[in-house]
Protein backbone atom coordinates (compact mmCIF):
# COMPACT_ATOMS: atom_id res chain seq x y z
CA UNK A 1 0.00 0.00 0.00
CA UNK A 2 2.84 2.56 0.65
CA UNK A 3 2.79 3.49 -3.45
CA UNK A 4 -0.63 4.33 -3.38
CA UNK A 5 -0.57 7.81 -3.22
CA UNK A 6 1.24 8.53 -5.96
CA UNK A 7 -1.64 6.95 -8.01
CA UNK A 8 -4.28 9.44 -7.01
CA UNK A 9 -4.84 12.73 -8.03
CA UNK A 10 -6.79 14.02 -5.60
CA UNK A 11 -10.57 15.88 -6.08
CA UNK A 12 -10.24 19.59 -5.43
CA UNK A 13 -13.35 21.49 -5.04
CA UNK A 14 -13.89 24.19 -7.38
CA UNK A 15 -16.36 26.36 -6.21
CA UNK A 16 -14.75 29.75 -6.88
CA UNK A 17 -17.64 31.51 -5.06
CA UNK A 18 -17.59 29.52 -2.46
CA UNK A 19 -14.25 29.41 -0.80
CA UNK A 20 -15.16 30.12 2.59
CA UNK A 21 -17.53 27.11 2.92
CA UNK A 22 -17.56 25.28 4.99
CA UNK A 23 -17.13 22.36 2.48
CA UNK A 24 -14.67 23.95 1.01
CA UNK A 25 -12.12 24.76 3.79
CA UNK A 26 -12.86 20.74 4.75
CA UNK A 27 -11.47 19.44 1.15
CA UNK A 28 -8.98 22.26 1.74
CA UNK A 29 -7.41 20.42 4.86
CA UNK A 30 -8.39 17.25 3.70
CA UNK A 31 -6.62 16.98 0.72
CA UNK A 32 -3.88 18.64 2.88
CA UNK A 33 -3.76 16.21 4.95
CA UNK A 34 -3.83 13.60 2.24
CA UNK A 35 -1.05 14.72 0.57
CA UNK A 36 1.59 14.96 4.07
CA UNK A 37 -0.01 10.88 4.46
CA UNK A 38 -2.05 11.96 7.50
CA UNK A 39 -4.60 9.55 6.25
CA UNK A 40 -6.19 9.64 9.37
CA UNK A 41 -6.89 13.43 9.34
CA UNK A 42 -7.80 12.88 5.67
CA UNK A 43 -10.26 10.44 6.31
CA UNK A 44 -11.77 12.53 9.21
CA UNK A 45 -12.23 15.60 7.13
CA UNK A 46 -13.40 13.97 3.61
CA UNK A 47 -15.88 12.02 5.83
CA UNK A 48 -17.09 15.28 7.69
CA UNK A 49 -17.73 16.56 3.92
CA UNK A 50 -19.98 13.55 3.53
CA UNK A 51 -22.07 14.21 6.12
CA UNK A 52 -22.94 17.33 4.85
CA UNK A 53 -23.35 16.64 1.50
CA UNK A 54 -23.45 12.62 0.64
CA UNK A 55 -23.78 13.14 -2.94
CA UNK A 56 -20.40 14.96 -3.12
CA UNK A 57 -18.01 12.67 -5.68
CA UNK A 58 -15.17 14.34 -4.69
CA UNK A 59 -15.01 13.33 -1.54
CA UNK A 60 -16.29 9.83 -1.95
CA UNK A 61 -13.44 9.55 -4.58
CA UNK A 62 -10.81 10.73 -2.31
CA UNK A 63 -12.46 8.88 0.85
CA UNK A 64 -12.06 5.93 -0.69
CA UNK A 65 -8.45 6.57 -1.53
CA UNK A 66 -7.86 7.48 1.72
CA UNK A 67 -9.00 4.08 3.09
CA UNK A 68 -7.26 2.52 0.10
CA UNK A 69 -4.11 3.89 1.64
CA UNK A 70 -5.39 2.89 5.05
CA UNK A 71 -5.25 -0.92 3.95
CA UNK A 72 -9.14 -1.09 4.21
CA UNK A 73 -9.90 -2.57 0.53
CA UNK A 74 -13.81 -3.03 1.31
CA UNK A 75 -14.43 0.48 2.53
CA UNK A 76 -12.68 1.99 -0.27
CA UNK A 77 -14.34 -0.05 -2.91
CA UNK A 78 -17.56 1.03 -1.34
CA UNK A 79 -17.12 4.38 -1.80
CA UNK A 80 -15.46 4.20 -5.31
CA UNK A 81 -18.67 3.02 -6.50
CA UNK A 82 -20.76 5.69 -4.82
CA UNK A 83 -18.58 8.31 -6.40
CA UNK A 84 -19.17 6.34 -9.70
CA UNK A 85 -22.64 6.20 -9.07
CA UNK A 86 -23.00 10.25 -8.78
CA UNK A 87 -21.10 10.69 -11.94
CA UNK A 88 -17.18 10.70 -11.11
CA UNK A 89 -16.00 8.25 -14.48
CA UNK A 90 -12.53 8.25 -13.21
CA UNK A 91 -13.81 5.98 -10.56
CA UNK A 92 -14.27 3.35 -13.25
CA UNK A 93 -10.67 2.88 -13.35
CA UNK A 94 -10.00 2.37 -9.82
CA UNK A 95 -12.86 -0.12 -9.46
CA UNK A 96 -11.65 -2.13 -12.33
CA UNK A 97 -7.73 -2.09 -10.83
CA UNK A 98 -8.52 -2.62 -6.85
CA UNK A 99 -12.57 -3.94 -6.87
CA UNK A 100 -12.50 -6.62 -9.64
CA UNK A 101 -16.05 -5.42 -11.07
CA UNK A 102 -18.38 -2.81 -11.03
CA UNK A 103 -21.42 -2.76 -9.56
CA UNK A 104 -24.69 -1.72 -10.79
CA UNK A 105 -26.08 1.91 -10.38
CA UNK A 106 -29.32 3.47 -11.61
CA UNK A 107 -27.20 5.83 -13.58
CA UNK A 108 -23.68 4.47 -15.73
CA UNK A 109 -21.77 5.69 -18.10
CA UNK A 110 -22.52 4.73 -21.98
CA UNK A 111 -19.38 2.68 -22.11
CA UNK A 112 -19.89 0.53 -18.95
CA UNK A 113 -23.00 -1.02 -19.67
CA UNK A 114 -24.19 -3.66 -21.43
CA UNK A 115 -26.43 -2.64 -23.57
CA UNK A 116 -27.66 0.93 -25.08
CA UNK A 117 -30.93 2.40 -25.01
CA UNK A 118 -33.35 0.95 -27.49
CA UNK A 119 -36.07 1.97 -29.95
CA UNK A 120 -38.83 -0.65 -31.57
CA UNK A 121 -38.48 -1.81 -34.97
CA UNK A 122 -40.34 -4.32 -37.05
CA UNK A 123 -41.55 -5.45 -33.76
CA UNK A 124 -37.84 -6.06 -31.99
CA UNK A 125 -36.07 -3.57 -30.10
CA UNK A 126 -32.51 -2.89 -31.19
CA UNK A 127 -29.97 -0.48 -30.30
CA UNK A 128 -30.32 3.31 -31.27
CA UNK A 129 -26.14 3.28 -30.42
CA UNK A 130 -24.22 0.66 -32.38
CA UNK A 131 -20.55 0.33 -31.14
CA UNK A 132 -21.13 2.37 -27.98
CA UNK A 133 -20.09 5.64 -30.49
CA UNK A 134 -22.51 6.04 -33.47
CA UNK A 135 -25.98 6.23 -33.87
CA UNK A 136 -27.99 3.48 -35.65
CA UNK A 137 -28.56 4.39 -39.19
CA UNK A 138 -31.82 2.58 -39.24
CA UNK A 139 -32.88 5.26 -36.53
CA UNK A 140 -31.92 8.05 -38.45
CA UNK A 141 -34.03 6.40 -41.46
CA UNK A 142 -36.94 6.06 -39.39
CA UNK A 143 -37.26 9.65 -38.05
CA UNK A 144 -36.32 10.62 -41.92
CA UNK A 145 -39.52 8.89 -43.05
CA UNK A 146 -41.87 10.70 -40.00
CA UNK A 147 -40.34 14.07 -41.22
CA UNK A 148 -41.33 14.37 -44.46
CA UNK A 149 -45.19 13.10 -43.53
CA UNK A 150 -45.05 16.86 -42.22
CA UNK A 151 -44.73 20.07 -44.70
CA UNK A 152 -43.55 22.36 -42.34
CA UNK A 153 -40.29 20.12 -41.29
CA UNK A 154 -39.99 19.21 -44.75
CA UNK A 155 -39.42 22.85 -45.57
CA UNK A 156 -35.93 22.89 -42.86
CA UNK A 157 -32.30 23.16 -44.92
CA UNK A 158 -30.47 23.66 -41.61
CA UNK A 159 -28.81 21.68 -39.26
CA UNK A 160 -30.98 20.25 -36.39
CA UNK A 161 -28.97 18.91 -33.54
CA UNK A 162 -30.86 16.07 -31.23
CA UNK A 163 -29.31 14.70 -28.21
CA UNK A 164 -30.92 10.94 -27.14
CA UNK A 165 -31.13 9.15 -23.67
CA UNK A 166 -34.02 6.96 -22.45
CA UNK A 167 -34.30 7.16 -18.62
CA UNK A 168 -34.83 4.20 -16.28
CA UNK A 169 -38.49 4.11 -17.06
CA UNK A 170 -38.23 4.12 -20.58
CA UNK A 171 -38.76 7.55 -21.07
CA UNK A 172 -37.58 9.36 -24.29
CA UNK A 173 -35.72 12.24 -22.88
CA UNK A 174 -34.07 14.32 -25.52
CA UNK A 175 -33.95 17.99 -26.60
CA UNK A 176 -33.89 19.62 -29.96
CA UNK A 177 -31.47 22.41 -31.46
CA UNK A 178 -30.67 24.47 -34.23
CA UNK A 179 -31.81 27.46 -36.37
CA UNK A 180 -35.61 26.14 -36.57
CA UNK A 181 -38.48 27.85 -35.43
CA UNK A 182 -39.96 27.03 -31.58
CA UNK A 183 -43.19 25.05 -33.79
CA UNK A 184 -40.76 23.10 -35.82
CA UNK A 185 -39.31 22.00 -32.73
CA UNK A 186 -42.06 20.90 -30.78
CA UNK A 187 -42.91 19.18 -33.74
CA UNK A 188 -39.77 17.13 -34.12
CA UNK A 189 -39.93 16.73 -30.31
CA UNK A 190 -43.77 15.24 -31.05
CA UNK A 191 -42.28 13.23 -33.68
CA UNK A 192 -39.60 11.39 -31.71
CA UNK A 193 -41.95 10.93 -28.81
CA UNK A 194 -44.40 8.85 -30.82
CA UNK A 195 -42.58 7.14 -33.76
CA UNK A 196 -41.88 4.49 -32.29
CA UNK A 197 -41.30 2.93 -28.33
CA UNK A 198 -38.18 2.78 -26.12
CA UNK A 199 -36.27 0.82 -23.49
CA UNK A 200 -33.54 1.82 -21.34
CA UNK A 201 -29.69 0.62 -21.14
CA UNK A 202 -29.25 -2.52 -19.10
CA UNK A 203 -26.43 -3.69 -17.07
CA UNK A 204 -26.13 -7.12 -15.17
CA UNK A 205 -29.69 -7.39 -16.52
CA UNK A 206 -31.06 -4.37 -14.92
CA UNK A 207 -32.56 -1.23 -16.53
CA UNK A 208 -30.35 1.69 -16.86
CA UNK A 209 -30.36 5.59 -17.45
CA UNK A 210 -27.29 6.88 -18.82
CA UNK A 211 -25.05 9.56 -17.67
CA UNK A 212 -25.05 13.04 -19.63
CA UNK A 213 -27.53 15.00 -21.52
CA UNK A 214 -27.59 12.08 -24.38
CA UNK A 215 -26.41 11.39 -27.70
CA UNK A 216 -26.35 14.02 -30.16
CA UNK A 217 -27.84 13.26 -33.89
CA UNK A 218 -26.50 16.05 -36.17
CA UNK A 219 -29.58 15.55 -38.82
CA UNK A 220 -29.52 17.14 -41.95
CA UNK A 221 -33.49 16.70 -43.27
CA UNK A 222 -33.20 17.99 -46.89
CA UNK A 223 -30.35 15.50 -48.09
């Protein structure tokens, strides 16, 4: 354990307008403390920072470096994932190095699960994101077709940008951008809502919503 703290690069928070809080000064002596391997201190403080805030990946992260350092293997691992599971991705590699596997979450990152989100065709659902980076050209075809049933989106020579995610319900949750007028949106919004159904990402089995505002589709309707 005694090379473990070189691995870690250690969580600072970065509220600027904040300095004097009181979560702030904590990370402040903290990751002081941390860094002189007064892991006892450290673990003190980062857990003090927990109690006021338990959603703060930061200090999971560097809590569970701290007990890393501390020879306490279990603890650490716990907390990795927590800090994981609130959106810190460099977790991932720590799990995988000092955990063996990572463990579910109701949230993950698009290239830790299993499976993508999904949209119905011909009666199967199949992936709207092949190869974890690009989006399923059979999509794209789809919402081509329910575009030009309407005039007025027929009528669009700009861009339109559409980010994709499917929460843990199923839920279609995406947003529409580009130089198009507020009814042309709704519309494509209306569009993608109804064309067709949707399941969520799965990992271990288990229904997933994925990390981020989605997957942009850079759609080009008049090509």
């Amino acid at each position: 354990m005694k090379n473990l703290l070189l691995i870690f690069i250690l969580i600072f928070g970065n509220s600027a307008l904040a300095q004097e809080s009181e979560i702030d000064n904590l990370m402040v002596e903290a990751n002081k403390a941390f860094n002189a391997s007064d892991f006892q201190t450290a673990k003190d403080k980062y857990a003090s920072v927990i109690k006021i805030d338990s959603t703060k990946r930061g200090a999971l992260f560097n809590l569970g470096a701290t007990h890393l350092n501390l020879g306490d293997n279990n603890k650490a691992c716990s907390l990795f994932q927590k800090a994981y599971s609130h959106g810190d991705i460099d977790s991932y590699d720590v799990i995988m190095q000092y955990c063996g596997k990572l463990e579910y979450s109701e949230k993950m990152f698009q290239w830790h699960v299993d499976e993508s989100f999904k949209f119905q065709q011909e009666g199967q659902f199949v992936e709207v994101i092949l190869n974890k980076k690009e989006i399923n050209p059979d999509f794209i075809e789809l919402l081509k077709s329910e575009i030009k049933k309407s005039k007025e989106l027929k009528r669009i020579k700009e861009k339109v940008i559409i980010t994709l995610n499917v929460d843990i319900g199923g839920n279609l949750k995406t947003k529409v951008g580009g130089k198009i007028s507020s009814e042309q949106k709704q519309k494509l919004l209306e569009i993608l809502h109804t064309m067709t159904e949707y399941q969520p990402a799965t990992y271990q089995n288990r229904k997933v919503e994925l990390f981020g505002g989605g997957y942009a589709l850079p759609l080009i309707i008049n090509k």
